[in-house]
C-alpha atoms as a PDB file:
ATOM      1  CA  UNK A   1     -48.251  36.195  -8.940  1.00  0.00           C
ATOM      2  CA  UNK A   2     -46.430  34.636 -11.876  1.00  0.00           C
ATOM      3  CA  UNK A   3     -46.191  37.641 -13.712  1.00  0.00           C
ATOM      4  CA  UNK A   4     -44.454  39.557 -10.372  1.00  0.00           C
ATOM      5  CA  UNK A   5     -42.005  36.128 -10.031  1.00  0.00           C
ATOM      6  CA  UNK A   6     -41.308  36.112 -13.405  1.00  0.00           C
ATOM      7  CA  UNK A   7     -40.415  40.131 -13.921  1.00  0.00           C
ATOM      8  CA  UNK A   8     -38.160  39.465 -10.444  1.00  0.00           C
ATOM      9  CA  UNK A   9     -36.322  36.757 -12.110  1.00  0.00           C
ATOM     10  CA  UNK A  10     -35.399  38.442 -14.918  1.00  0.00           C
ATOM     11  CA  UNK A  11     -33.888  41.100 -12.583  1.00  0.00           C
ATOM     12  CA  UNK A  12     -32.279  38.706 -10.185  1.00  0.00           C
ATOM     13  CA  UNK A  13     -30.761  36.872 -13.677  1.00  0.00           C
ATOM     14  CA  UNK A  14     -29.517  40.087 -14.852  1.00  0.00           C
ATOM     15  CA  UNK A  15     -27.673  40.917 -11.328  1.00  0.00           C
ATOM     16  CA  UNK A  16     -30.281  43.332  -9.748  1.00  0.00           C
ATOM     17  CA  UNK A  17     -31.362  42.338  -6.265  1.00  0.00           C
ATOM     18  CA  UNK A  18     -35.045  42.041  -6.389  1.00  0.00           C
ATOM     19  CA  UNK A  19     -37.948  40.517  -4.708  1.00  0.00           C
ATOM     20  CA  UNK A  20     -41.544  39.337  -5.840  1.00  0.00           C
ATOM     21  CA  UNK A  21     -44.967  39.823  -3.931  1.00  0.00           C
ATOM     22  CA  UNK A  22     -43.357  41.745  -0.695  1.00  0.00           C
ATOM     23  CA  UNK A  23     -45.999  42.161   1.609  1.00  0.00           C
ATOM     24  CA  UNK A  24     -45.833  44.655   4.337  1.00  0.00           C
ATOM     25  CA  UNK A  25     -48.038  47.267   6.815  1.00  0.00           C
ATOM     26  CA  UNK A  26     -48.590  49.765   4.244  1.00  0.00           C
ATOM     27  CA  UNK A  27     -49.710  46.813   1.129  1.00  0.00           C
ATOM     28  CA  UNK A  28     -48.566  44.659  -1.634  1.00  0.00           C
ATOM     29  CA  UNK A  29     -45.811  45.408  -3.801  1.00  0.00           C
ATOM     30  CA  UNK A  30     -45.417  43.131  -6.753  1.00  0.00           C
ATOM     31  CA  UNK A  31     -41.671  43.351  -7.542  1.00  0.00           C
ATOM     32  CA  UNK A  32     -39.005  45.720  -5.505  1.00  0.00           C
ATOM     33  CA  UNK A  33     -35.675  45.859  -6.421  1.00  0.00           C
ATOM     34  CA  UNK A  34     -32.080  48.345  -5.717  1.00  0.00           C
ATOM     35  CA  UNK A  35     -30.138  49.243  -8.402  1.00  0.00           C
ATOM     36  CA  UNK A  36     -27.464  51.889  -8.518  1.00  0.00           C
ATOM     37  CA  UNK A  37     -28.265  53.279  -4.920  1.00  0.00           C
ATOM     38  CA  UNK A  38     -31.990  53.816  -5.852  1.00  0.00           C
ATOM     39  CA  UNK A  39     -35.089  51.406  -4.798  1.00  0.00           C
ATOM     40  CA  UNK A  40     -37.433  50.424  -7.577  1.00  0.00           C
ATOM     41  CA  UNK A  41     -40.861  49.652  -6.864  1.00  0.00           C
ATOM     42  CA  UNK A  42     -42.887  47.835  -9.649  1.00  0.00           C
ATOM     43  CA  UNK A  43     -46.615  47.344 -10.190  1.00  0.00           C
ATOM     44  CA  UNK A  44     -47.234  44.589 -13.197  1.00  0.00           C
ATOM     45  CA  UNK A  45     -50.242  44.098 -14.737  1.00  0.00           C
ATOM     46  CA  UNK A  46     -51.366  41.703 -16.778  1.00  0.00           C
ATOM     47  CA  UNK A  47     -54.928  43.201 -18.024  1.00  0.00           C
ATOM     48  CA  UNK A  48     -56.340  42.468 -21.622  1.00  0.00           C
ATOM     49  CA  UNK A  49     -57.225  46.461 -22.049  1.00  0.00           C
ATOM     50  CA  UNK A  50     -55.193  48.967 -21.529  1.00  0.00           C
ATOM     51  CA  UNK A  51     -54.775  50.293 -17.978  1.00  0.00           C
ATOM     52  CA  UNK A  52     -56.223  53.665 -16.860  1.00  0.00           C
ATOM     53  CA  UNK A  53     -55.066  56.087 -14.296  1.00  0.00           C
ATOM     54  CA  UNK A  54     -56.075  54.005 -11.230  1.00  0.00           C
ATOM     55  CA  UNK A  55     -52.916  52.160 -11.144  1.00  0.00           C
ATOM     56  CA  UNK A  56     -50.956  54.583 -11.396  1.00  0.00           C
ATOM     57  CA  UNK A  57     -52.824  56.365  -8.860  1.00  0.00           C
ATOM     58  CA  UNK A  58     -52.595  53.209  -5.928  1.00  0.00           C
ATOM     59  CA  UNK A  59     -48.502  53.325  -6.931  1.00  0.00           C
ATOM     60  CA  UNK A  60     -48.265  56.796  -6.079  1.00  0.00           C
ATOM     61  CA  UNK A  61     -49.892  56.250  -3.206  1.00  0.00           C
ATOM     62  CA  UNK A  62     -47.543  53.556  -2.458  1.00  0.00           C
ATOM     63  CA  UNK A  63     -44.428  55.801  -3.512  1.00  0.00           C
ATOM     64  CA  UNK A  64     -45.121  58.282  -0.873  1.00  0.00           C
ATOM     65  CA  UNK A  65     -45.401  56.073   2.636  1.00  0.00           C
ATOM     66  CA  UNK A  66     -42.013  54.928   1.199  1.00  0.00           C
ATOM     67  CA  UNK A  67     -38.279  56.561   1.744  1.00  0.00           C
ATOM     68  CA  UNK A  68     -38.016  59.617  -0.724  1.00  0.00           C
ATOM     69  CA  UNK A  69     -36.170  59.095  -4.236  1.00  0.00           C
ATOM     70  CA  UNK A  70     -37.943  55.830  -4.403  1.00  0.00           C
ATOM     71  CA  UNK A  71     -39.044  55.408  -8.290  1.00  0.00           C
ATOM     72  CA  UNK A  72     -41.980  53.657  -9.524  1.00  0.00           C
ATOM     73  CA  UNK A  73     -42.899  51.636 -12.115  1.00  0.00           C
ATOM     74  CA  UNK A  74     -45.866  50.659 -13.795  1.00  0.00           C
ATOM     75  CA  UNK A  75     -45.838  47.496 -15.872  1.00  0.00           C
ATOM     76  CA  UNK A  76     -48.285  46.833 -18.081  1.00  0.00           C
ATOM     77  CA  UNK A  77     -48.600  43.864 -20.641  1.00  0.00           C
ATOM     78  CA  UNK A  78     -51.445  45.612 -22.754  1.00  0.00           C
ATOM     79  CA  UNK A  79     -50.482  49.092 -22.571  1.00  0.00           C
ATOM     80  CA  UNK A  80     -51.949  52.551 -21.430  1.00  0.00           C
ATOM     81  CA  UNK A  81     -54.677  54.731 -22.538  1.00  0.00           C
ATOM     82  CA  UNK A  82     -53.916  58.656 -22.370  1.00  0.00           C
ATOM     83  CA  UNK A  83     -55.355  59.533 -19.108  1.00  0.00           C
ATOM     84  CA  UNK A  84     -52.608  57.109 -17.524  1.00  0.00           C
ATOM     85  CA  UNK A  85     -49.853  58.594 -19.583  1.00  0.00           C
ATOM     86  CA  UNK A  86     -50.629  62.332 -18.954  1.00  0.00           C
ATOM     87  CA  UNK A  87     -50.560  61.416 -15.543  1.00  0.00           C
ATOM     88  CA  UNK A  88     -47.068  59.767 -15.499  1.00  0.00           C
ATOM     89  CA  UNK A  89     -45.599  62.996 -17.327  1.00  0.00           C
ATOM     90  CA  UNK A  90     -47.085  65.301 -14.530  1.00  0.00           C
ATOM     91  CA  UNK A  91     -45.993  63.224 -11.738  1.00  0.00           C
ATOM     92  CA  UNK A  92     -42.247  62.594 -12.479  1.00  0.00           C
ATOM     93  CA  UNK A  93     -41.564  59.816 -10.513  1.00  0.00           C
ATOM     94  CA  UNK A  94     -43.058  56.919 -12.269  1.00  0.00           C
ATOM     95  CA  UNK A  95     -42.028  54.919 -15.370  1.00  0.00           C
ATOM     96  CA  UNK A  96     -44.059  52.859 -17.942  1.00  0.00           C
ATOM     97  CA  UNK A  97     -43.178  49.736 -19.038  1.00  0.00           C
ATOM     98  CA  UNK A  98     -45.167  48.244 -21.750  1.00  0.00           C
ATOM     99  CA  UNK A  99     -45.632  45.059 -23.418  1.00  0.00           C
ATOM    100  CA  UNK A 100     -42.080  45.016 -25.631  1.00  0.00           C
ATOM    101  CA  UNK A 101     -40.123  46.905 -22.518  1.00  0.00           C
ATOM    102  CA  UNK A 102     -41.067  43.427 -20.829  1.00  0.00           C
ATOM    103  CA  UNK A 103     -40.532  40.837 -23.652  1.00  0.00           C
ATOM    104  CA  UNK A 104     -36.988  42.819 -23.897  1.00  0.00           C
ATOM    105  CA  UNK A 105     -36.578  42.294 -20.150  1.00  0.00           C
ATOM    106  CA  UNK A 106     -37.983  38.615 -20.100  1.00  0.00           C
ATOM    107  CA  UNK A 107     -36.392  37.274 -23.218  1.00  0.00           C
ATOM    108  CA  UNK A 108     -32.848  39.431 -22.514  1.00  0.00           C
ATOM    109  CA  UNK A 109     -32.958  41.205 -25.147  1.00  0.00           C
ATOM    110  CA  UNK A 110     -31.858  43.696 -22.987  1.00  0.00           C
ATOM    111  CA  UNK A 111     -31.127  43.555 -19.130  1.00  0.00           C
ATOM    112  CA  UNK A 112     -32.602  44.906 -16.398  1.00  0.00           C
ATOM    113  CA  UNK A 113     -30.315  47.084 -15.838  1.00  0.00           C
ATOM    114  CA  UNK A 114     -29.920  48.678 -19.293  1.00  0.00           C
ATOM    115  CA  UNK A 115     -33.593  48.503 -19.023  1.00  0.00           C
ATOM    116  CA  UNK A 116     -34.240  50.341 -16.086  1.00  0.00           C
ATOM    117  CA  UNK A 117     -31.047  53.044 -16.158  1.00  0.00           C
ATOM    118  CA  UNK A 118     -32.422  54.249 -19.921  1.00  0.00           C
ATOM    119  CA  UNK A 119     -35.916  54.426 -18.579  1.00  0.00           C
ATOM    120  CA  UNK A 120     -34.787  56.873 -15.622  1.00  0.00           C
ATOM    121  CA  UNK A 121     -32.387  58.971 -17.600  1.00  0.00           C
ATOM    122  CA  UNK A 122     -35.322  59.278 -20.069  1.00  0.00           C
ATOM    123  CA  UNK A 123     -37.542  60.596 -16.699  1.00  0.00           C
ATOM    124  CA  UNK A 124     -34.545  62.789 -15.364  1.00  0.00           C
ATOM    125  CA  UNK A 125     -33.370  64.391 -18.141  1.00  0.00           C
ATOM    126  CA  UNK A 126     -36.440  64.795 -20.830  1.00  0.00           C
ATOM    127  CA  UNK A 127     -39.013  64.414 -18.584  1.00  0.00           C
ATOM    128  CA  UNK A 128     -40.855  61.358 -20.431  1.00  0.00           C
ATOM    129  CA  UNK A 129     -42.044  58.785 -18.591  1.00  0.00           C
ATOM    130  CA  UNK A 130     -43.136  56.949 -21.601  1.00  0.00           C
ATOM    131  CA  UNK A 131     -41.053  56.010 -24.131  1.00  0.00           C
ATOM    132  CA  UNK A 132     -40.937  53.210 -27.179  1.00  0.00           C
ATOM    133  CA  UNK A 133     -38.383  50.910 -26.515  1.00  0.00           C
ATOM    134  CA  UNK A 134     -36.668  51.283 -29.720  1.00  0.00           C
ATOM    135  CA  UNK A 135     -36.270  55.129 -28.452  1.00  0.00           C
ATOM    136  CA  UNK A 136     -34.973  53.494 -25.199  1.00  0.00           C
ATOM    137  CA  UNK A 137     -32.326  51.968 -25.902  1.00  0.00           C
ATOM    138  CA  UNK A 138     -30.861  53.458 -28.885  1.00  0.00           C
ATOM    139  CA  UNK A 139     -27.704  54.518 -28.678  1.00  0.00           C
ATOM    140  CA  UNK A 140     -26.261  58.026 -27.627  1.00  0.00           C
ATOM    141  CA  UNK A 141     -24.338  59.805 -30.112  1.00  0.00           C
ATOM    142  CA  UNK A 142     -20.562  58.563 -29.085  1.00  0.00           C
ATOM    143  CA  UNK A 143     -18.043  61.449 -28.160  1.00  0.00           C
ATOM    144  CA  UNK A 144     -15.265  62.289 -30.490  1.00  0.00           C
ATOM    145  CA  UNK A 145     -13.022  64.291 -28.372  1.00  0.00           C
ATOM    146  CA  UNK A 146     -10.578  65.369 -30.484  1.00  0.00           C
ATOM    147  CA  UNK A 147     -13.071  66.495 -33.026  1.00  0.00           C
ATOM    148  CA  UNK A 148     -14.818  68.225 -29.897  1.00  0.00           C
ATOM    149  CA  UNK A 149     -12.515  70.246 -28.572  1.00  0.00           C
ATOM    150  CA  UNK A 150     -11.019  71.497 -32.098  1.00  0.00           C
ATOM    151  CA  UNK A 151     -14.584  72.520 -33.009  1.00  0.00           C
ATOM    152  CA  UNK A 152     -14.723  74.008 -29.486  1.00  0.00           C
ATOM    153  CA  UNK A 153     -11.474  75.840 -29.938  1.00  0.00           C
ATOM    154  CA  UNK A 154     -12.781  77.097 -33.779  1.00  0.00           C
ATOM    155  CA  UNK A 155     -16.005  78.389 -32.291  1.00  0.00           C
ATOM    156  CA  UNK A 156     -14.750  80.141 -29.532  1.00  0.00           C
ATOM    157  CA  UNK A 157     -12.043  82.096 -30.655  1.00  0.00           C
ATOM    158  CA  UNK A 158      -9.537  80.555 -28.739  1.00  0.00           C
ATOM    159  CA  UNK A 159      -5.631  81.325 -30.046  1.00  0.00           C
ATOM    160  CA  UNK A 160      -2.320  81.446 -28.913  1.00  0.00           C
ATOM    161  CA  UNK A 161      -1.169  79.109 -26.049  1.00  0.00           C
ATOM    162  CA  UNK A 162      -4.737  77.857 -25.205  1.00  0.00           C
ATOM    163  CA  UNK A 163      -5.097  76.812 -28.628  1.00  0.00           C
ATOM    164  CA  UNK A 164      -1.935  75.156 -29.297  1.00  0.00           C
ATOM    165  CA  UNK A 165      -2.093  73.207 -25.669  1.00  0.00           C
ATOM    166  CA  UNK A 166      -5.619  71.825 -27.033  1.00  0.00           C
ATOM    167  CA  UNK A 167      -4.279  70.916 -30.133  1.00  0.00           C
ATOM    168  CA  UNK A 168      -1.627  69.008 -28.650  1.00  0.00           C
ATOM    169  CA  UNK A 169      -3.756  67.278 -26.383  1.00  0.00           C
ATOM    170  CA  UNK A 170      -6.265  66.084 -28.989  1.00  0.00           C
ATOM    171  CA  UNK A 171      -2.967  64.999 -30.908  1.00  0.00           C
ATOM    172  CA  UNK A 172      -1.570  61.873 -31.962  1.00  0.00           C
ATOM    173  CA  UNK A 173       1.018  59.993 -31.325  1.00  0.00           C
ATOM    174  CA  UNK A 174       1.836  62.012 -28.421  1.00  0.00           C
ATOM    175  CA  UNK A 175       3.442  59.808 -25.195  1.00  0.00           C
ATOM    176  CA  UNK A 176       3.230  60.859 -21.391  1.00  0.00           C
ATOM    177  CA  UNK A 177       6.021  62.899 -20.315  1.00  0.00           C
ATOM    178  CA  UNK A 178       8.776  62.064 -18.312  1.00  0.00           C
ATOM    179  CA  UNK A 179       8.559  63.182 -14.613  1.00  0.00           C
ATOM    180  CA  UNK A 180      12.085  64.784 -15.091  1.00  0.00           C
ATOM    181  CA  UNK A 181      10.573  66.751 -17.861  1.00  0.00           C
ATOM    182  CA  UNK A 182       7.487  67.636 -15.404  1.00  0.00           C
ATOM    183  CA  UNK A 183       8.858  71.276 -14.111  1.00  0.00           C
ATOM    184  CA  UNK A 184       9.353  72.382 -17.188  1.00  0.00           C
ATOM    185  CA  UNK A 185       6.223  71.925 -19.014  1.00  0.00           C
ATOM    186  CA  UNK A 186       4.529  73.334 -15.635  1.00  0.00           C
ATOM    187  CA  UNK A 187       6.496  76.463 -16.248  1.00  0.00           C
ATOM    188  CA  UNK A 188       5.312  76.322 -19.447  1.00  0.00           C
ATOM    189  CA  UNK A 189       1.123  75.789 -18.417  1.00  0.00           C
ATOM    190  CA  UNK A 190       1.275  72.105 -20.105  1.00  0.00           C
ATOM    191  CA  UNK A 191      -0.362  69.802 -17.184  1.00  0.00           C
ATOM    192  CA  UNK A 192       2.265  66.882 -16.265  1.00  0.00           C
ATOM    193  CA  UNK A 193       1.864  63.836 -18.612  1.00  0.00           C
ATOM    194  CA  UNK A 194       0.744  65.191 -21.627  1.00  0.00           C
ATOM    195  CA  UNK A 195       3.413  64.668 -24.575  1.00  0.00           C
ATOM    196  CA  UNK A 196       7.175  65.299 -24.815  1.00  0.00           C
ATOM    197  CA  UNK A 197       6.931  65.290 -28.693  1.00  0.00           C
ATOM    198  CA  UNK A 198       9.480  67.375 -29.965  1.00  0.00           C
ATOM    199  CA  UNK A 199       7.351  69.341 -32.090  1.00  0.00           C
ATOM    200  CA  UNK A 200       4.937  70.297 -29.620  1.00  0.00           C
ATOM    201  CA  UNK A 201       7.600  71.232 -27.020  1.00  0.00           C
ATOM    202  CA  UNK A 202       8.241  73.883 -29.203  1.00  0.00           C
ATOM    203  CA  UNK A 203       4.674  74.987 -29.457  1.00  0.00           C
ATOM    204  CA  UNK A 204       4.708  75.306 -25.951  1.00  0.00           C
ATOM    205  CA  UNK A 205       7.691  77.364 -25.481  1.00  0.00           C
ATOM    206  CA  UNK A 206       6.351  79.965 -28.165  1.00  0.00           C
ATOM    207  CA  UNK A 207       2.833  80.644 -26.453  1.00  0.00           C
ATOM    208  CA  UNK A 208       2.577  83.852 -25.504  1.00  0.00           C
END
């Protein structure tokens, strides 16, 4: 009962509307919570060995007398032997949360939040369940658009007026246009608000 209050707290702290030990018709669920339109429902345990399959098992069966798209997760302070983790990868709709996934959430190391969204992208996208927290949380390659689009532009072929508009858009020290100017660069393809630079006004009267 600690455990649940003290997972719920860390939630609540963070700004994630959650409840400890909510007891209804259907059985106990440690910790529930809502978070970016999706309920959460979270089974801690606080075992010396690692947990088996059985717990994962009773959540499931918990996650389907509740509304569909509700995730699960399994909290465990000592970990997870295989047959647990196989299980979690076939099933889809549960995450693991292991002993430094709950000192990170405890301690704030990272929120709950942060926590939880990495955790279900993880499920969504690659399919794992399970992953180290280190894995978790690092972060995603930023974007470089301008480098992006000129490699896109390279390795598709692209020339002419496409080209030259994409260059100009990746550009710098480029400034909105004018809404005067605004008919004119339509005539010319440019969308409204993309640069009245001198230079590439010319590039876009010479596409062909």
């Amino acid at each position: 009962m600690r455990f649940n209050a003290l997972l719920a707290d860390a939630l609540v702290r963070d700004g994630v509307d959650a409840d400890a030990d909510r007891r209804g018709p259907n059985g106990e669920v440690d910790v529930a919570f809502f978070l970016d339109g999706t309920w959460y429902l979270m089974e801690a345990k606080w075992y010396t060995d690692p947990i088996t399959v059985e717990p994962l098992r009773q959540l499931r069966d918990i996650l389907t007398q509740r509304r569909p798209g509700t995730i699960g997760i399994l909290a465990s302070r000592s970990g997870f032997d295989d047959s647990a983790r196989r299980r979690a990868a076939e099933v889809r709709d549960v995450v693991l949360f292991d002993r430094p996934h709950l000192e990170a959430l405890i301690g704030g190391v990272a929120t709950g939040s942060e926590l939880v969204t990495a955790a279900n992208r993880s499920v969504a996208v690659y399919g794992q369940p399970d992953v180290p927290l280190a894995a978790l949380l690092r972060p995603r390659r930023p974007v470089r658009c301008a480098n992006s689009l000129s490699a896109l532009v390279r390795h598709a072929g692209v020339s002419g007026c496409v080209a030259r508009m994409s260059a100009m858009i990746a550009g710098q020290g480029t400034r909105p246009a004018s809404r005067n100017e605004w008919p004119r660069l339509r005539r010319h393809g440019v969308p409204a608000g993309v640069s009245r630079n001198r230079q590439h006004r010319s590039t876009t009267t010479n596409c062909r």
